[in-house]
C-alpha atoms as a PDB file:
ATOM      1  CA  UNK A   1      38.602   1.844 -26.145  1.00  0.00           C
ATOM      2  CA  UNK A   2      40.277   3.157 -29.623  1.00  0.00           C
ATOM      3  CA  UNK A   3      38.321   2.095 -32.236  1.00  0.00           C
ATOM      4  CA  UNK A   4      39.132   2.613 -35.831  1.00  0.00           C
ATOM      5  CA  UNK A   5      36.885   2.062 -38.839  1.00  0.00           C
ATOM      6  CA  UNK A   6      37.075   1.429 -42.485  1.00  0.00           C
ATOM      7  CA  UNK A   7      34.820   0.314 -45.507  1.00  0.00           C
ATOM      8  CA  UNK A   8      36.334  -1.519 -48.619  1.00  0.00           C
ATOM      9  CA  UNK A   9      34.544  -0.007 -50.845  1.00  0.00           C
ATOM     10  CA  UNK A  10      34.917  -2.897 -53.838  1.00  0.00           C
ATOM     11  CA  UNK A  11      33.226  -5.424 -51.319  1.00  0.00           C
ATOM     12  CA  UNK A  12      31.043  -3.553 -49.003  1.00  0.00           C
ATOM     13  CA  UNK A  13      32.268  -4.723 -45.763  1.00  0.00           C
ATOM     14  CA  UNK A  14      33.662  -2.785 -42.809  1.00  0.00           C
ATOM     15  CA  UNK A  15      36.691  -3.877 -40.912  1.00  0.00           C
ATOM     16  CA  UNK A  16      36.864  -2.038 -37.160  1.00  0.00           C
ATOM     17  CA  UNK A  17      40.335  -2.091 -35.424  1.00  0.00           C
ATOM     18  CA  UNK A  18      39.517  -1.902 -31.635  1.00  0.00           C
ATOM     19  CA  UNK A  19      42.386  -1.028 -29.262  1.00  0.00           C
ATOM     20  CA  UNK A  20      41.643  -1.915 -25.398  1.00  0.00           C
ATOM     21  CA  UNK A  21      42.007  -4.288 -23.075  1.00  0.00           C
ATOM     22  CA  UNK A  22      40.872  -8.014 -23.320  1.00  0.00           C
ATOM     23  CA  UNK A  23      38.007  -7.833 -20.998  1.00  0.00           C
ATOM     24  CA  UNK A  24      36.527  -5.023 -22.246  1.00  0.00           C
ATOM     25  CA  UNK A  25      36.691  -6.341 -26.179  1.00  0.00           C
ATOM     26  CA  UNK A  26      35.130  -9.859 -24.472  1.00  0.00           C
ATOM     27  CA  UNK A  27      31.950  -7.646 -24.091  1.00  0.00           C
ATOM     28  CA  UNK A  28      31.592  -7.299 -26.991  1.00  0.00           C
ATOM     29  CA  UNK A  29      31.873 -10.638 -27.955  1.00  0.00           C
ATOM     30  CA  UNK A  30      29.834 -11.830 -25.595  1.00  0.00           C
ATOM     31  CA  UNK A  31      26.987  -9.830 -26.726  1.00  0.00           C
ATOM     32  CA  UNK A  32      27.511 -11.310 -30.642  1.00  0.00           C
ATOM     33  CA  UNK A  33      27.968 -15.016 -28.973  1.00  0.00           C
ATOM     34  CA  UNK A  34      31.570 -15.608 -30.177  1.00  0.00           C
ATOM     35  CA  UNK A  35      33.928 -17.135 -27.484  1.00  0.00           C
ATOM     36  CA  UNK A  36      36.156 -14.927 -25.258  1.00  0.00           C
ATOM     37  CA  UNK A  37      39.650 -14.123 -25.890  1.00  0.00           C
ATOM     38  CA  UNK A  38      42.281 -16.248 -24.190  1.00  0.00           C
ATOM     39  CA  UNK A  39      44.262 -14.715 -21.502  1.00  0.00           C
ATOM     40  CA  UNK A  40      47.475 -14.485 -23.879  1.00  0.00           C
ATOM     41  CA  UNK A  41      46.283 -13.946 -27.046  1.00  0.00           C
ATOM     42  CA  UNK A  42      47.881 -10.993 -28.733  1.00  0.00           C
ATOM     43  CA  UNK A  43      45.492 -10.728 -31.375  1.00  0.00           C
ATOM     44  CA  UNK A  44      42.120 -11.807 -32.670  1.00  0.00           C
ATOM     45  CA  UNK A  45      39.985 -11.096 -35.966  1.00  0.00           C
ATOM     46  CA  UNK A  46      36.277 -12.049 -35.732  1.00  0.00           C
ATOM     47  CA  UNK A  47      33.255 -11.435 -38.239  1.00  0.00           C
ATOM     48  CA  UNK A  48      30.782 -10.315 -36.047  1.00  0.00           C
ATOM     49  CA  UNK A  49      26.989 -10.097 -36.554  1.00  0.00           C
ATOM     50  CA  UNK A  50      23.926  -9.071 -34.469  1.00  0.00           C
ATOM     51  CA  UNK A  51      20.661  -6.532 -34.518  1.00  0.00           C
ATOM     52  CA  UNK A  52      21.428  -3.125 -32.843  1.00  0.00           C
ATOM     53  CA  UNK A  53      18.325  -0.312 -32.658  1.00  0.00           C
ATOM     54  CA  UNK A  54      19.787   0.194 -36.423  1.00  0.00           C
ATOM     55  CA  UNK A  55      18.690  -3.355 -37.464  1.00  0.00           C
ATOM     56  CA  UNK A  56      21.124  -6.046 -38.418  1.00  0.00           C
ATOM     57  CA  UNK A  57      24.911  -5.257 -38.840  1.00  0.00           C
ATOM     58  CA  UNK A  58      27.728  -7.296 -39.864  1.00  0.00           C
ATOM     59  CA  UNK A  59      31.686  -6.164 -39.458  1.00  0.00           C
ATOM     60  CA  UNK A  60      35.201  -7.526 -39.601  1.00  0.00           C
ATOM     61  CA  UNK A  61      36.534  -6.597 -36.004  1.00  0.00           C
ATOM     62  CA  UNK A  62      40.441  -6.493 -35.796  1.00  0.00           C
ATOM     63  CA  UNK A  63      41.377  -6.701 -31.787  1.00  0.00           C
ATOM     64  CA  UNK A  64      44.620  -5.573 -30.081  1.00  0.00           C
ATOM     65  CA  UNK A  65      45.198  -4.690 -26.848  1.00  0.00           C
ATOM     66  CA  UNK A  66      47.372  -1.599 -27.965  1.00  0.00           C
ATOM     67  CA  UNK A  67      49.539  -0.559 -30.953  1.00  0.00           C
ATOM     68  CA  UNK A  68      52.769   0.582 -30.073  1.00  0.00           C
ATOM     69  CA  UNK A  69      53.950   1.121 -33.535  1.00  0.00           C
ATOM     70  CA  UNK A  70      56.989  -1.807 -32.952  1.00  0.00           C
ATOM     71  CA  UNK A  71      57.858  -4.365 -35.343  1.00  0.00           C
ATOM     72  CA  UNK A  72      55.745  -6.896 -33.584  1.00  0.00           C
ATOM     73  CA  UNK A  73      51.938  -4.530 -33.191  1.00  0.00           C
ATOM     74  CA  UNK A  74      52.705  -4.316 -37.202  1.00  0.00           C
ATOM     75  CA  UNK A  75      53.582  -8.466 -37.460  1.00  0.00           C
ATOM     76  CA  UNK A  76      50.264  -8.883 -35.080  1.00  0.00           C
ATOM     77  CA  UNK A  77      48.136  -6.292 -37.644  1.00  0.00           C
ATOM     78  CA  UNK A  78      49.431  -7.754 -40.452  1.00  0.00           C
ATOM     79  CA  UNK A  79      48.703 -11.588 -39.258  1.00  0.00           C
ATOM     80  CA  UNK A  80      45.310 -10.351 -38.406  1.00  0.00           C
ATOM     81  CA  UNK A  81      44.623  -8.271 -41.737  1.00  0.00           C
ATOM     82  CA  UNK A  82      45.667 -11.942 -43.653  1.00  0.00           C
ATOM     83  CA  UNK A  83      42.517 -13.470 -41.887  1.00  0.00           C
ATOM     84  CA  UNK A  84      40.401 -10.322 -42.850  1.00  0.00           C
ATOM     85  CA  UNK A  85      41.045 -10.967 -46.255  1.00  0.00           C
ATOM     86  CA  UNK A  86      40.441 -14.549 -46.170  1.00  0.00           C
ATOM     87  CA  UNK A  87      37.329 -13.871 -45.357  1.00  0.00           C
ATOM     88  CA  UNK A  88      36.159 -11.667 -47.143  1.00  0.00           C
ATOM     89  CA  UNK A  89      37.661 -13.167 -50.390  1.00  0.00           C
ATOM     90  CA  UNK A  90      36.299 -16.488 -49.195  1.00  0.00           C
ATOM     91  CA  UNK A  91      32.605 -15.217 -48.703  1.00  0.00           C
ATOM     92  CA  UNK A  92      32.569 -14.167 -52.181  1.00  0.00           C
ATOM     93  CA  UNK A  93      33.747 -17.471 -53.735  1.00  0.00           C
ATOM     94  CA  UNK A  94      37.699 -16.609 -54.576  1.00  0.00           C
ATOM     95  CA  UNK A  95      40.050 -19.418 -54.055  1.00  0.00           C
ATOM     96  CA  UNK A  96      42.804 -18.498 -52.199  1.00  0.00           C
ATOM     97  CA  UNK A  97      45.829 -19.841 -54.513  1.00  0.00           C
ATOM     98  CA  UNK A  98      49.217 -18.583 -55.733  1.00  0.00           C
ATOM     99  CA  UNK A  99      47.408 -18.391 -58.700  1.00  0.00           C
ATOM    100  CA  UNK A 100      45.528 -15.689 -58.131  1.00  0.00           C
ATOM    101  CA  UNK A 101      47.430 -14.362 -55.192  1.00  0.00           C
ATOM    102  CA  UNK A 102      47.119 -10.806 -56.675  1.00  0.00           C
ATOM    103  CA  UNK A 103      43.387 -10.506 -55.388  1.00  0.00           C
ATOM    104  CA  UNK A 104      45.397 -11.327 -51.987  1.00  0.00           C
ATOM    105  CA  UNK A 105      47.981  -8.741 -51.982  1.00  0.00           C
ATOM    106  CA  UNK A 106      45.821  -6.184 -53.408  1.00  0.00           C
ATOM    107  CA  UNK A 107      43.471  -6.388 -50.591  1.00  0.00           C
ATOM    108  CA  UNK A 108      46.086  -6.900 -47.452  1.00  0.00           C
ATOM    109  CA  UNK A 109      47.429  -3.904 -49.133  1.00  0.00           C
ATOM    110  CA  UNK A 110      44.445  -1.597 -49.103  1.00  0.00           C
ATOM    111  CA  UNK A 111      43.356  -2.601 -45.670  1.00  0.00           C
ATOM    112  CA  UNK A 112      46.549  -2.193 -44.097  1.00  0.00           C
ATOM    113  CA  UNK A 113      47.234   1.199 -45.229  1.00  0.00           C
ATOM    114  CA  UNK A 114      43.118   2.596 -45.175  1.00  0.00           C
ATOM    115  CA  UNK A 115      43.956   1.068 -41.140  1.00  0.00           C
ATOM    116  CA  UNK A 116      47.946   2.527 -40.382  1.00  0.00           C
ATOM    117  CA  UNK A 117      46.253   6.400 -42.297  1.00  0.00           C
ATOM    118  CA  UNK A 118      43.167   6.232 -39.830  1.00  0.00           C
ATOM    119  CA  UNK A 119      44.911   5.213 -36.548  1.00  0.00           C
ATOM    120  CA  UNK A 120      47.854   8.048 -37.654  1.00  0.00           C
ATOM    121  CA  UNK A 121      45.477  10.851 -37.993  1.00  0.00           C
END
């Protein structure tokens, strides 16, 4: 498993890409009790939460099987990134609107590009 890791600083939350196979990212779900990944999915973004021996923890977790660098792994991480920031602009009250889709941008921005310089180095 290929795991990559990032913290937006402005919120406070960390967003973990993990690259592996389906059944081994369903053990990780399993142990947070979120439902298992479908045999086709291509995708998935989850907030996970549990107690490790470090106490409680909290993460966005990205999943893809692999990243190839096509057109589609970047149409998959971007379509997963879009739910990342829903979230985390949703936990903190935002409305999600074309009125404010700055706040949007902004943050699919960061995330993708803190995610694309991490998995390139």
């Amino acid at each position: 498993m290929k795991k990559y890791k990032i913290k937006v600083d402005l919120y406070g939350d960390v967003i973990i890409l993990h690259l592996c196979p389906a059944k081994e990212y369903n053990k990780i779900l399993k142990n947070c009790d979120l439902e298992i990944l479908d045999e086709d999915c291509l995708g998935q973004t989850a907030r996970l939460h549990g107690v490790d021996k470090y106490g409680r923890f909290g993460y966005y977790s990205i999943w893809m099987e692999k990243f190839k660098g096509t057109p589609k792994c970047y149409g998959i991480l971007a379509h997963e990134i879009a739910h990342v920031v829903m979230g985390i602009l949703n936990r903190r009250g935002v409305l999600i609107h074309v009125d404010n889709a700055e706040s949007v941008t902004h943050l699919q921005g960061y995330i993708t590009e803190a995610l694309i310089r991490k998995m390139r180095r």
